[in-house]
C-alpha atoms as a PDB file:
ATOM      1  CA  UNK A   1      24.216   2.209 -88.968  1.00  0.00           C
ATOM      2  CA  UNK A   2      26.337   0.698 -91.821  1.00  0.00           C
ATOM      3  CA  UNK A   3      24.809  -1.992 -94.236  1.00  0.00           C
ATOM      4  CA  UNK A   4      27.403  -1.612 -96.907  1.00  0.00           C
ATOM      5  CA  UNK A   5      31.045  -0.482 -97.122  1.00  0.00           C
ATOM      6  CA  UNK A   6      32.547   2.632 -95.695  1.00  0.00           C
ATOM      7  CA  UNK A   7      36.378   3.768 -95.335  1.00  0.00           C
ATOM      8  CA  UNK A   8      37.757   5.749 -92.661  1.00  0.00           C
ATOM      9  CA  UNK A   9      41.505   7.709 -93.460  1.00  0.00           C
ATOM     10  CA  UNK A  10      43.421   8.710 -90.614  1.00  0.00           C
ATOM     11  CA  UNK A  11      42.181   9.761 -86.705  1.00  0.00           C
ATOM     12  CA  UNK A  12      38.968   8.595 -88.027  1.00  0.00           C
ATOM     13  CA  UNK A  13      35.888   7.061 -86.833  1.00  0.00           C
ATOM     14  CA  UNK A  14      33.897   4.623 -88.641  1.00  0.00           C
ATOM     15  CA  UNK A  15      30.465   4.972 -86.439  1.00  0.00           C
ATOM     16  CA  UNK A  16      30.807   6.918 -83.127  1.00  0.00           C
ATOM     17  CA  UNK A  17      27.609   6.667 -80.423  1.00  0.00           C
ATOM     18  CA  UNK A  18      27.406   8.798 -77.370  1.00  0.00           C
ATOM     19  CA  UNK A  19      25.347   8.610 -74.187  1.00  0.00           C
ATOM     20  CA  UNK A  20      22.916   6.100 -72.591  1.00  0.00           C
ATOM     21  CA  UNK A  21      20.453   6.129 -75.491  1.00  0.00           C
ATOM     22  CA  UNK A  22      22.853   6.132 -78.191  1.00  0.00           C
ATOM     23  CA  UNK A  23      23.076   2.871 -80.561  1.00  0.00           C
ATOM     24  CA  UNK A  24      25.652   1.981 -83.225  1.00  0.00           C
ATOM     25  CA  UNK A  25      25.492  -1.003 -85.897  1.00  0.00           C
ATOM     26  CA  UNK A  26      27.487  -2.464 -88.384  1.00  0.00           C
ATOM     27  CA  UNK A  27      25.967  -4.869 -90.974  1.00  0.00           C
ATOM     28  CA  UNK A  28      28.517  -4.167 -93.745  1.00  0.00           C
ATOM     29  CA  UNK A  29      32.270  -3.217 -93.833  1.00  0.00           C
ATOM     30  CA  UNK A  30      34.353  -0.614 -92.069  1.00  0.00           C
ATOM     31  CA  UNK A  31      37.760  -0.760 -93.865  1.00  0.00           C
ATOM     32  CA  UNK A  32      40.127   1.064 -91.543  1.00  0.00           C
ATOM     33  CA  UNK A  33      43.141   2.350 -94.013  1.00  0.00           C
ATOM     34  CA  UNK A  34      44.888   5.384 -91.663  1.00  0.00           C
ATOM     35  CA  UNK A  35      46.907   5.648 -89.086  1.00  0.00           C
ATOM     36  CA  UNK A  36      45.084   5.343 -85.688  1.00  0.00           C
ATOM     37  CA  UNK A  37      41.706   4.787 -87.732  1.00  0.00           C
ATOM     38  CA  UNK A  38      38.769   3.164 -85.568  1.00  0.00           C
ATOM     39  CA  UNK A  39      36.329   1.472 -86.762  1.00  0.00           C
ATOM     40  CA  UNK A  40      33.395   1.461 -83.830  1.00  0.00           C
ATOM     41  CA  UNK A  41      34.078   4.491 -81.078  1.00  0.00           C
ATOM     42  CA  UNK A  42      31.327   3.948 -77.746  1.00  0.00           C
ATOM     43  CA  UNK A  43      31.348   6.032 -75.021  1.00  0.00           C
ATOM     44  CA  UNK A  44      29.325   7.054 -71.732  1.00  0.00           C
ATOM     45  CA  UNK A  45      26.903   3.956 -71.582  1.00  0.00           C
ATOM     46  CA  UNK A  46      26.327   4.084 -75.544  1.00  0.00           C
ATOM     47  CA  UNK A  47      25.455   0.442 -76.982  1.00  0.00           C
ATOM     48  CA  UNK A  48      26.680  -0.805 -80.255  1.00  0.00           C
ATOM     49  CA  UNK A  49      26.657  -4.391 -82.122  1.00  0.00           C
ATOM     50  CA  UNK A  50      28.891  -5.554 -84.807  1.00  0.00           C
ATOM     51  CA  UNK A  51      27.593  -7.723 -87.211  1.00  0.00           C
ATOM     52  CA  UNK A  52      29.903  -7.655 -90.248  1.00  0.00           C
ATOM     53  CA  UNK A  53      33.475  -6.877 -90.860  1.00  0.00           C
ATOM     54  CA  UNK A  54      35.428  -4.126 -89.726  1.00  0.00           C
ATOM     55  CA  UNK A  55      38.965  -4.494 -91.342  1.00  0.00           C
ATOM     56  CA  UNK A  56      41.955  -2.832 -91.997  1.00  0.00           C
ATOM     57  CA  UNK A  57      43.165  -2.105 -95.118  1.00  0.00           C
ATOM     58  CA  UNK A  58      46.843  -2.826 -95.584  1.00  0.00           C
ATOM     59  CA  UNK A  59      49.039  -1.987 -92.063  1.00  0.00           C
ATOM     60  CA  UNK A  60      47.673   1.237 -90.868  1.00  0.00           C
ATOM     61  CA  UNK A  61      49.838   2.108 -87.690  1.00  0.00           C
ATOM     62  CA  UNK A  62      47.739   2.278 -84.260  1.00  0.00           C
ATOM     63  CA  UNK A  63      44.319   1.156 -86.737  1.00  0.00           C
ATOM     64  CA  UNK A  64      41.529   0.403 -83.385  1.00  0.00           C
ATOM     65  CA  UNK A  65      38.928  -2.327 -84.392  1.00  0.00           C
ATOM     66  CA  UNK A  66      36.341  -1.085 -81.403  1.00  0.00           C
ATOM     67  CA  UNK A  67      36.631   1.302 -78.739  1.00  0.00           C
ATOM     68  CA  UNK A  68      34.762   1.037 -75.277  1.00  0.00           C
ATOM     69  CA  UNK A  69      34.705   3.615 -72.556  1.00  0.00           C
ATOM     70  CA  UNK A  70      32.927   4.954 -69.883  1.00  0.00           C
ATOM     71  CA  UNK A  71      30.621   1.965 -69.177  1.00  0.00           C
ATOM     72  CA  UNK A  72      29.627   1.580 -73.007  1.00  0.00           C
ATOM     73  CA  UNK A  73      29.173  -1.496 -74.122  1.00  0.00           C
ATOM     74  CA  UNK A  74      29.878  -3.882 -77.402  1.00  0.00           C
ATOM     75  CA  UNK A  75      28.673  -6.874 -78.776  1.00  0.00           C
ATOM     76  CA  UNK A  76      30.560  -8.475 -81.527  1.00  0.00           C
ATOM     77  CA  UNK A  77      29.020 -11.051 -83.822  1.00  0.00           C
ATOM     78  CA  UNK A  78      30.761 -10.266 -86.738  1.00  0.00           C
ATOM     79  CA  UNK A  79      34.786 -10.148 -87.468  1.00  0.00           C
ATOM     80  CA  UNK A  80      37.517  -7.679 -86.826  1.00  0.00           C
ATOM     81  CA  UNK A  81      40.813  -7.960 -88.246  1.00  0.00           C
ATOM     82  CA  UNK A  82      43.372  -5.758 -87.304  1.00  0.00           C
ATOM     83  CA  UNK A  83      46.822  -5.925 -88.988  1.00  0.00           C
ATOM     84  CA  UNK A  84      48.272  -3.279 -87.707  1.00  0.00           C
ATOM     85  CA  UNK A  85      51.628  -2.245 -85.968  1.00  0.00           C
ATOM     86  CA  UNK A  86      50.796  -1.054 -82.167  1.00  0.00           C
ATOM     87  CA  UNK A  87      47.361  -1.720 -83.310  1.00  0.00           C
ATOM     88  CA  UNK A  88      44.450  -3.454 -81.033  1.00  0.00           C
ATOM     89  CA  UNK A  89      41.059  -5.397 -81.936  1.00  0.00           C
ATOM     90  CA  UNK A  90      39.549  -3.579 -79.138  1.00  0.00           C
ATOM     91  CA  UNK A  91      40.361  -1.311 -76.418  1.00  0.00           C
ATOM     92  CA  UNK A  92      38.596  -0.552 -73.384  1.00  0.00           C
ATOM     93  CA  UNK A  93      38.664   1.503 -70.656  1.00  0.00           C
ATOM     94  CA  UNK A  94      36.498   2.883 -67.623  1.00  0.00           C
ATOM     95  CA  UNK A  95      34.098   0.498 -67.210  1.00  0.00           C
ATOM     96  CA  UNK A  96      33.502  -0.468 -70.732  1.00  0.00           C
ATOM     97  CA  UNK A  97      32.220  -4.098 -71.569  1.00  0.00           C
ATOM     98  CA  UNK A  98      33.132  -6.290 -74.792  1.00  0.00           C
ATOM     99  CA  UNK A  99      30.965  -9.461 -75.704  1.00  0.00           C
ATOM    100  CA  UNK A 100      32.587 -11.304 -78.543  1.00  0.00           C
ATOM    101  CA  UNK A 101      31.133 -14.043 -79.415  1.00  0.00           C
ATOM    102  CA  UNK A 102      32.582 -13.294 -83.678  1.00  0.00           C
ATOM    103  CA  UNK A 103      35.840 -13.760 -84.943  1.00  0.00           C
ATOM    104  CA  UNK A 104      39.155 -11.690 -83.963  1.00  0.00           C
ATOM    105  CA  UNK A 105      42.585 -12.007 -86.427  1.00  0.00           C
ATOM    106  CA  UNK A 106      45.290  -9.725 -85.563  1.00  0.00           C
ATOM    107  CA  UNK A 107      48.738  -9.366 -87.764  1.00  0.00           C
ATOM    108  CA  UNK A 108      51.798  -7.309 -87.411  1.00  0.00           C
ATOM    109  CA  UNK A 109      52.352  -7.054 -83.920  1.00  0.00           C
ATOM    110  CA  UNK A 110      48.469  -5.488 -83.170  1.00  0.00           C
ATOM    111  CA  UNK A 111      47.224  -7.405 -79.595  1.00  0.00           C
ATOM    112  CA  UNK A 112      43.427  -8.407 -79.349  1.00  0.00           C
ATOM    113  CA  UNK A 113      42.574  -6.020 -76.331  1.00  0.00           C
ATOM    114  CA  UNK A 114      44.137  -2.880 -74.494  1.00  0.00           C
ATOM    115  CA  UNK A 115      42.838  -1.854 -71.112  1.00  0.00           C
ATOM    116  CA  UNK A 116      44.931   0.895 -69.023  1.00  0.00           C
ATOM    117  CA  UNK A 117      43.643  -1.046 -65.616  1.00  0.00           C
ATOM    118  CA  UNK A 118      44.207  -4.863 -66.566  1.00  0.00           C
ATOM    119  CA  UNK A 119      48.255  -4.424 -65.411  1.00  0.00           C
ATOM    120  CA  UNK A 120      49.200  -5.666 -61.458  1.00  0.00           C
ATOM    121  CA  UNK A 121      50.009  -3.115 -59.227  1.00  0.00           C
ATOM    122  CA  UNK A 122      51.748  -5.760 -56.621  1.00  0.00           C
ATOM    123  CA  UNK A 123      54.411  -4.176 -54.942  1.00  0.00           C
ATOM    124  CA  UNK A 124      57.446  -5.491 -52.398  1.00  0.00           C
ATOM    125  CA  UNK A 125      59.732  -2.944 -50.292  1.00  0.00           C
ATOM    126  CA  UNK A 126      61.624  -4.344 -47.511  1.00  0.00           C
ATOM    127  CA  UNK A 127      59.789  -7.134 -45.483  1.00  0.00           C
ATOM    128  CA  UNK A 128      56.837  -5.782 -46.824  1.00  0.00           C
ATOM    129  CA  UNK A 129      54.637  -6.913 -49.605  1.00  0.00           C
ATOM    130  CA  UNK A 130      51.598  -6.116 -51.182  1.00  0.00           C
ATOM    131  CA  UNK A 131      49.637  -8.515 -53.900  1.00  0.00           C
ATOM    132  CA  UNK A 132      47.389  -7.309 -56.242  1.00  0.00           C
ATOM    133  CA  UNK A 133      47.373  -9.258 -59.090  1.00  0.00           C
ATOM    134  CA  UNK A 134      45.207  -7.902 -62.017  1.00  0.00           C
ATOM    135  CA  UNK A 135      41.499  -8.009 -60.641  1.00  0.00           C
ATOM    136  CA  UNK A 136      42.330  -8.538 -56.769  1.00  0.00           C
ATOM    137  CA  UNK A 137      39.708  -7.267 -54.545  1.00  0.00           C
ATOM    138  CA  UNK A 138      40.951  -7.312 -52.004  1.00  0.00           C
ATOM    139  CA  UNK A 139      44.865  -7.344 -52.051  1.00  0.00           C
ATOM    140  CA  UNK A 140      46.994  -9.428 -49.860  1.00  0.00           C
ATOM    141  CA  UNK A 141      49.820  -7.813 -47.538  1.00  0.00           C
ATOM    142  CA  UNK A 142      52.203  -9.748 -46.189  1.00  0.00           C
ATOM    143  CA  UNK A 143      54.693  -8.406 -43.649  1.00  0.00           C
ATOM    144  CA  UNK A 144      57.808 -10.403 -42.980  1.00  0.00           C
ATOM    145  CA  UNK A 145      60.206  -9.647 -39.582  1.00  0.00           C
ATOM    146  CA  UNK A 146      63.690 -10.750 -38.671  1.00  0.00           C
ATOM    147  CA  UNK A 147      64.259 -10.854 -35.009  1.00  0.00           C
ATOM    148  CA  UNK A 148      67.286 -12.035 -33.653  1.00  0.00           C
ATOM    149  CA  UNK A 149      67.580 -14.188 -36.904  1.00  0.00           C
ATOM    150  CA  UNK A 150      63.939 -15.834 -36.520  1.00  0.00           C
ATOM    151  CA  UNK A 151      62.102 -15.218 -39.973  1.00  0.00           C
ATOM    152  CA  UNK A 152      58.330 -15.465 -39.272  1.00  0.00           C
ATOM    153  CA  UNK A 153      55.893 -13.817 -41.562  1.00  0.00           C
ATOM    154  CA  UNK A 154      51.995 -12.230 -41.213  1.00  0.00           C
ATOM    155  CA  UNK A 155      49.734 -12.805 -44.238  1.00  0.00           C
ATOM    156  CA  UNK A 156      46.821 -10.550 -44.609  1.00  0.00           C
ATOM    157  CA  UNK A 157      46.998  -8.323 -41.545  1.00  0.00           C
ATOM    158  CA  UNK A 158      43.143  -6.770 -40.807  1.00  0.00           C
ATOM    159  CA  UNK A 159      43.207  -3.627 -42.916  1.00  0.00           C
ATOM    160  CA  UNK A 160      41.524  -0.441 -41.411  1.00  0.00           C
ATOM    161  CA  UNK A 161      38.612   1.186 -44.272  1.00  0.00           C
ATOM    162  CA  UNK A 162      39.115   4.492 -44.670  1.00  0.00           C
ATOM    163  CA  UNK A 163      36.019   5.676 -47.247  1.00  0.00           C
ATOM    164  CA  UNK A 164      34.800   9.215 -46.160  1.00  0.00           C
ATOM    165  CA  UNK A 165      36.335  12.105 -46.652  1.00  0.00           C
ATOM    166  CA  UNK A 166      37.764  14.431 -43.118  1.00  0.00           C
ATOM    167  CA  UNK A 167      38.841  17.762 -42.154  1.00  0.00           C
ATOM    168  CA  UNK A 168      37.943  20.952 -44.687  1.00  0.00           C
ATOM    169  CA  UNK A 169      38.520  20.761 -48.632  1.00  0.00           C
ATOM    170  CA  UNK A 170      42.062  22.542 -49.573  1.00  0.00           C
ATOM    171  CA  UNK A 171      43.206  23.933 -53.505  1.00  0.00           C
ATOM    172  CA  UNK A 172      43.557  21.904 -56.205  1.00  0.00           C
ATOM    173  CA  UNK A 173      47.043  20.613 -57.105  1.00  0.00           C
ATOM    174  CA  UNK A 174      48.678  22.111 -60.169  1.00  0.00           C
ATOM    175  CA  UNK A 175      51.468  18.942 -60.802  1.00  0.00           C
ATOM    176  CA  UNK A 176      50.988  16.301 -62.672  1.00  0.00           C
ATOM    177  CA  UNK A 177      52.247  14.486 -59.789  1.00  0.00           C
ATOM    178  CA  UNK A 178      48.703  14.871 -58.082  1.00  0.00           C
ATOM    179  CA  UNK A 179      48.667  14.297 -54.643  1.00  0.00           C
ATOM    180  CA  UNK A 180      46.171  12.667 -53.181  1.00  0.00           C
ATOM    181  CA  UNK A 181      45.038  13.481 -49.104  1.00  0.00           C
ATOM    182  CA  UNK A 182      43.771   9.850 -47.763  1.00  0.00           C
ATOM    183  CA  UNK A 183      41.373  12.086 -45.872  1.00  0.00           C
ATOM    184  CA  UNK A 184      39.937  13.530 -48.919  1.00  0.00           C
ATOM    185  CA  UNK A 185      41.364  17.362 -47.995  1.00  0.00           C
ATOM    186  CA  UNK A 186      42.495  17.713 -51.704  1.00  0.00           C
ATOM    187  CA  UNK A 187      40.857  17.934 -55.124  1.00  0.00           C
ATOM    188  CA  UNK A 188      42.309  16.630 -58.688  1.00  0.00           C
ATOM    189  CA  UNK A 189      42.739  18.565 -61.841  1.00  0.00           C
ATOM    190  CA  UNK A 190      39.950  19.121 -63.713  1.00  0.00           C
ATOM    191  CA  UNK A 191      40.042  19.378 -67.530  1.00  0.00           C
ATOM    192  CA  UNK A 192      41.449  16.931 -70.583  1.00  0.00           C
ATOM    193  CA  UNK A 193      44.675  15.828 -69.082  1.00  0.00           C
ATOM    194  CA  UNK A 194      45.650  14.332 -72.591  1.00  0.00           C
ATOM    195  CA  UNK A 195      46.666  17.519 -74.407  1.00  0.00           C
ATOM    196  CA  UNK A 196      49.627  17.738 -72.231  1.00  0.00           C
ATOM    197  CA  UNK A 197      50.498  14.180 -71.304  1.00  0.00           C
ATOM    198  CA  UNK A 198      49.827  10.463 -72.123  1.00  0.00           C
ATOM    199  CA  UNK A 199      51.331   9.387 -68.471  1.00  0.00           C
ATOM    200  CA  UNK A 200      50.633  11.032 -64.276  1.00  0.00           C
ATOM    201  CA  UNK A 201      50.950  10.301 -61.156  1.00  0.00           C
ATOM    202  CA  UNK A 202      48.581   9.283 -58.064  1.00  0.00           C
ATOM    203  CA  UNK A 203      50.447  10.550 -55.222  1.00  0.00           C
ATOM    204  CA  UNK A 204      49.297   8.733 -52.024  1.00  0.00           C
ATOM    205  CA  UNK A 205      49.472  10.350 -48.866  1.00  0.00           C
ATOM    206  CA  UNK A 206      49.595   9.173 -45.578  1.00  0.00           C
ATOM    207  CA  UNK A 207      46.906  11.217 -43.505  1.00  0.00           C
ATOM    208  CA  UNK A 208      44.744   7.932 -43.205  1.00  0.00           C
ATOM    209  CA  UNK A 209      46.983   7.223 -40.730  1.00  0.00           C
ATOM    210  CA  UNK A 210      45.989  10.075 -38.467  1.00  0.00           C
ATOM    211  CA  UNK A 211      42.844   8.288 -37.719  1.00  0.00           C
ATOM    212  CA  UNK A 212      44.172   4.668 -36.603  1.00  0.00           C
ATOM    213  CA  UNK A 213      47.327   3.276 -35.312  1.00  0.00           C
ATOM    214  CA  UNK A 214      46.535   0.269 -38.175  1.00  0.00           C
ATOM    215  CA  UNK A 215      49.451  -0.335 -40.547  1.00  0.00           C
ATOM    216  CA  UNK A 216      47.228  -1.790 -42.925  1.00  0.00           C
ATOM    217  CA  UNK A 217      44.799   0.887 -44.320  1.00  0.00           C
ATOM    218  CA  UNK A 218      42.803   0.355 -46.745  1.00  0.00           C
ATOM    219  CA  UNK A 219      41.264   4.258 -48.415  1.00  0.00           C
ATOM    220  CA  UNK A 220      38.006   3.807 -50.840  1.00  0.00           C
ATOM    221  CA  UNK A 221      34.626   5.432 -51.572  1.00  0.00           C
ATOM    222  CA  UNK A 222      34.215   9.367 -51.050  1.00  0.00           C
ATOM    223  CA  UNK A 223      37.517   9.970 -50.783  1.00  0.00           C
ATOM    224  CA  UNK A 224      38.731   8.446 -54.057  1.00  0.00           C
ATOM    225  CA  UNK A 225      35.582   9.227 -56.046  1.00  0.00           C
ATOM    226  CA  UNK A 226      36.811  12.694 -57.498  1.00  0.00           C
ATOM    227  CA  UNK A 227      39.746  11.287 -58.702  1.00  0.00           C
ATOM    228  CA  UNK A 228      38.318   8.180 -60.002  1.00  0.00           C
ATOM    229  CA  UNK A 229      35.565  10.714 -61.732  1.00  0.00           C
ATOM    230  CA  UNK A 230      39.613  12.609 -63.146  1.00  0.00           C
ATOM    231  CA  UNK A 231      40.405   9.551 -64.211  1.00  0.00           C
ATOM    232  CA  UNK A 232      37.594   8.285 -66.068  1.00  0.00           C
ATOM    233  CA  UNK A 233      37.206  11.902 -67.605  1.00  0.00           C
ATOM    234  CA  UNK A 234      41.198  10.996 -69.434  1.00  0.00           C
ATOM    235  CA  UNK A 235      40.937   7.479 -69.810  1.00  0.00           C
ATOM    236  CA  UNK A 236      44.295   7.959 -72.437  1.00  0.00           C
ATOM    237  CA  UNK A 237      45.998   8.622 -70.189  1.00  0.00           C
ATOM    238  CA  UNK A 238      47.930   6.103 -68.211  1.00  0.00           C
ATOM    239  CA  UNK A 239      48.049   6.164 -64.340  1.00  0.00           C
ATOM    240  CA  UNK A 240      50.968   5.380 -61.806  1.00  0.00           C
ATOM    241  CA  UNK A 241      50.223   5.219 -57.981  1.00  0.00           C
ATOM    242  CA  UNK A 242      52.603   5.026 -55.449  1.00  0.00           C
ATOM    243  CA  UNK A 243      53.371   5.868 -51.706  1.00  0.00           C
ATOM    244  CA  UNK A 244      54.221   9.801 -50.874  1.00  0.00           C
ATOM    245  CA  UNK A 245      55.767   9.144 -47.488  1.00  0.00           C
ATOM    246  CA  UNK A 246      59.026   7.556 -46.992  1.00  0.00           C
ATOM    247  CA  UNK A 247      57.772   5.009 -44.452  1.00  0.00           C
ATOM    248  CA  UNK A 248      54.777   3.449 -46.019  1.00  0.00           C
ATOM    249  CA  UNK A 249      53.806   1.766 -49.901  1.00  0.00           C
ATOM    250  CA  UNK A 250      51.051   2.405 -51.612  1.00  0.00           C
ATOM    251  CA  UNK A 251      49.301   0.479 -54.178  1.00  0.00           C
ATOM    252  CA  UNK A 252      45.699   0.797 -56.620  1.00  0.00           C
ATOM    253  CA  UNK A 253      43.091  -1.701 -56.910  1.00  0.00           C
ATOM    254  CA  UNK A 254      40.903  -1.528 -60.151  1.00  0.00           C
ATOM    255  CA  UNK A 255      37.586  -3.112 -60.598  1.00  0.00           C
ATOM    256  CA  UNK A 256      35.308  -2.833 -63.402  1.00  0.00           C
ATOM    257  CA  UNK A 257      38.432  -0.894 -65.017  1.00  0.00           C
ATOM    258  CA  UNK A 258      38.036   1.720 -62.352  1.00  0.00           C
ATOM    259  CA  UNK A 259      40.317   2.775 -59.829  1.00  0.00           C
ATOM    260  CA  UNK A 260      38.486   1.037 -56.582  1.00  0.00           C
ATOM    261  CA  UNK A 261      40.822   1.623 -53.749  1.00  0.00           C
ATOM    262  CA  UNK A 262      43.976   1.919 -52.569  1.00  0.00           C
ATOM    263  CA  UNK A 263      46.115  -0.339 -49.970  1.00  0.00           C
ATOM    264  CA  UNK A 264      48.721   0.975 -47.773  1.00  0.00           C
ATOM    265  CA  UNK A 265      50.716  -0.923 -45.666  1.00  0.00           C
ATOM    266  CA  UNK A 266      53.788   0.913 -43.033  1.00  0.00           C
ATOM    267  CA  UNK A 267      57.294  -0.092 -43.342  1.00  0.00           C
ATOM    268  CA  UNK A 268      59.311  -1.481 -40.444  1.00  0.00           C
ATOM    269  CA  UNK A 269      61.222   1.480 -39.253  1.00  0.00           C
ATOM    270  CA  UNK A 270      63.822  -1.366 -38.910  1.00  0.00           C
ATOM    271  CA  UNK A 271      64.128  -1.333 -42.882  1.00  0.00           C
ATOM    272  CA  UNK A 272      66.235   1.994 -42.295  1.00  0.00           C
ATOM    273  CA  UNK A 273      68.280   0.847 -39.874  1.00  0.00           C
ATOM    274  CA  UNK A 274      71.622  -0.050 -41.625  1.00  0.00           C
ATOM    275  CA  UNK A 275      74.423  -1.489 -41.155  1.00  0.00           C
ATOM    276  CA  UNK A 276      76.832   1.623 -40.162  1.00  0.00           C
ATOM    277  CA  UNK A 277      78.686   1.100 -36.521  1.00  0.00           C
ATOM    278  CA  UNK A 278      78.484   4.948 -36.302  1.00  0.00           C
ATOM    279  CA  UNK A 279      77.738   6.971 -34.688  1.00  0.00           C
ATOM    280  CA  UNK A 280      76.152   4.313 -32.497  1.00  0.00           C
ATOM    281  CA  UNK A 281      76.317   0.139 -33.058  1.00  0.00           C
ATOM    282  CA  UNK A 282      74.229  -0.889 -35.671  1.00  0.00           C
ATOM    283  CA  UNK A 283      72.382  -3.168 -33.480  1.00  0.00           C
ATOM    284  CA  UNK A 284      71.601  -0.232 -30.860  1.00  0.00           C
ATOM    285  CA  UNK A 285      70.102   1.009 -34.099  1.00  0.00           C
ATOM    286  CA  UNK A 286      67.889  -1.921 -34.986  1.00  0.00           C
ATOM    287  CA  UNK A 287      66.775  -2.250 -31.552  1.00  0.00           C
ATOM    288  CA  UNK A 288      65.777   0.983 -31.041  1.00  0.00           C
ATOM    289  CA  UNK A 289      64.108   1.120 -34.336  1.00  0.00           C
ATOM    290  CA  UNK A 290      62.685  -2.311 -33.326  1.00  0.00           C
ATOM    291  CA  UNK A 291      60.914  -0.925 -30.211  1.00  0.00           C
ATOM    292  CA  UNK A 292      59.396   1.945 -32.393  1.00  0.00           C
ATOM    293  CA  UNK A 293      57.710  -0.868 -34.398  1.00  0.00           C
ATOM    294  CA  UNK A 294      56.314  -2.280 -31.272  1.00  0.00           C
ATOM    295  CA  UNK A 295      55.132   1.241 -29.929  1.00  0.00           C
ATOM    296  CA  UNK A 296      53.708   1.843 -33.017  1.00  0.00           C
ATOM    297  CA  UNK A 297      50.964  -1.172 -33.131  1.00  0.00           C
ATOM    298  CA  UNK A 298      49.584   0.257 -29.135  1.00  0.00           C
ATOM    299  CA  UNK A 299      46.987   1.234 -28.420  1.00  0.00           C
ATOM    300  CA  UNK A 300      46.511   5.272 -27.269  1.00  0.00           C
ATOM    301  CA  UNK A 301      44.002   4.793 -24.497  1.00  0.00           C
ATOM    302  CA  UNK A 302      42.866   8.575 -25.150  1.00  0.00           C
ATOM    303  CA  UNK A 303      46.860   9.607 -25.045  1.00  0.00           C
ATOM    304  CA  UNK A 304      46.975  12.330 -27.144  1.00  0.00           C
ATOM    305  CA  UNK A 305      50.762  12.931 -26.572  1.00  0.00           C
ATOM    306  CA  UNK A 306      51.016   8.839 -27.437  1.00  0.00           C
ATOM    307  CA  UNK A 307      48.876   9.415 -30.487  1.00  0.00           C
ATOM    308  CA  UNK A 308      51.041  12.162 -32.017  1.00  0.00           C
ATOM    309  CA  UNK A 309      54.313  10.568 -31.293  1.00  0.00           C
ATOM    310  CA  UNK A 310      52.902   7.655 -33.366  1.00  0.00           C
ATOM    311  CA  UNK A 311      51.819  10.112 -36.373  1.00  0.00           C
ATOM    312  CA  UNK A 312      54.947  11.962 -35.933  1.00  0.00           C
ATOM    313  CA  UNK A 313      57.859   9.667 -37.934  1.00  0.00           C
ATOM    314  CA  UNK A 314      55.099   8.781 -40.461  1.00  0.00           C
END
């Protein structure tokens, strides 16, 4: 607790609280004067309240007013003022939670908040498009299909769930482009992540797809959990997701700043199609891309030879 006036220099911390019964509280003055200075740190459910000032003094570059993590949580009654290039009033991450109901100034070029899971993750290849604003729960897919110059569109197909894991465990990856088995066959990296980079990638694959002849799949719960538990565990660093297969996106869906699920949606095979006359006419290769697309959506009636030729160009 702080009733009077302390100063923190450099990569330090004004009050720090860890863990569920961990408190912090500021009645006085934390004057933040180095660079990347914080003034309240809270992590892994701590609580903390702010009831005076926490400041910095002059422009301290990267100076934090409050940091949040890990389902911590913040009240502010008080003011923070943070002039400070690539500075922030508060920055949370991982399930953290901010009440202000005090008084937030910011000067030379600082922003009020930071959190690595408020950005959209929409995406658009081809005719196909996926919306996830900042937030969405679900996301929004919208396929759109030229046929013999018609344009008609399909908002929000029915997306298959895919939420518990299949099929035995296999190693660890040892990239920082981690790839991640829809099935829930791999495991992440384990260990602080931010020693060796501030930026990695979530790289989906398509083995969902095994289990459903959907092209809207939708992979959550056990299957994601380790990674969301990798994530949480390196909440500096930032996170890029993306599709690992050539013929379907992939996007992330964050709630309560955690990673909550992922949408996939399949590509037209017609998208590759081209418009080469050889070695066969272009349109030969549309159409017989088209009918792929159509045999793709049917249903295998126990075919097991119709079930793999659907996996097979995945």
């Amino acid at each position: 607790m702080v009733q009077e006036s302390i100063t923190v220099g450099a990569d330090g911390i004004g009050l720090f609280a860890d863990g569920a019964n961990s408190q912090a509280e500021n009645n006085g003055t934390i004057n933040i004067a180095g660079d990347r200075g914080m003034g309240i740190y809270l992590d892994h459910g701590a609580k903390g309240v702010n009831n005076g000032t926490i400041t910095t003094v002059g422009t301290p570059t990267g100076a934090v007013g409050v940091v949040v993590q890990h389902k911590a949580e913040l009240t502010n009654n008080g003011t923070i003022n943070i002039n400070s290039p690539e500075g922030y009033a508060m920055f949370k991450a991982s399930g953290g939670i901010i009440k202000n109901y005090g008084t937030i100034t910011l000067g030379s070029g600082a922003t009020e908040s930071f959190d690595p899971t408020s950005k959209p993750t929409s995406k658009t290849v081809g005719g196909i498009s996926i919306n996830a604003p900042t937030g969405a729960t679900p996301a929004t897919t919208t396929v759109t299909t030229i046929n013999h110059g018609t344009i008609s569109s399909i908002v929000s197909p029915e997306h298959v769930i895919i939420n518990t894991p299949q099929g035995p465990a296999g190693p660890s990856p040892t990239s920082l482009g981690i790839y991640v088995d829809t099935l829930g066959s791999t495991n992440p990296i384990s260990g602080n992540l931010g020693l060796i980079t501030n930026e990695a990638d979530l790289i989906i694959g398509t083995e969902a797809a095994r289990t459903t002849n959907s092209k809207n799949i939708v992979v959550s719960g056990a299957v994601l959990d380790p990674y969301v538990q990798m994530m949480d565990a390196n909440s500096g660093v930032t996170w890029n997701a993306y599709g690992g297969s050539l013929t379907w996106i992939a996007t992330p869906l964050y709630s309560n700043g955690q990673l909550g699920s992922v949408v996939l949606a399949k590509l037209p095979y017609t998208e590759f199609a081209g418009n080469e006359t050889t070695p066969v006419n272009s349109t030969d290769t549309y159409n017989f891309l088209h009918g792929l697309d159509d045999r793709y959506g049917v249903d295998w009636y126990g075919d097991r030879g119709a079930r793999e030729n659907n996996y097979s160009i995945n």
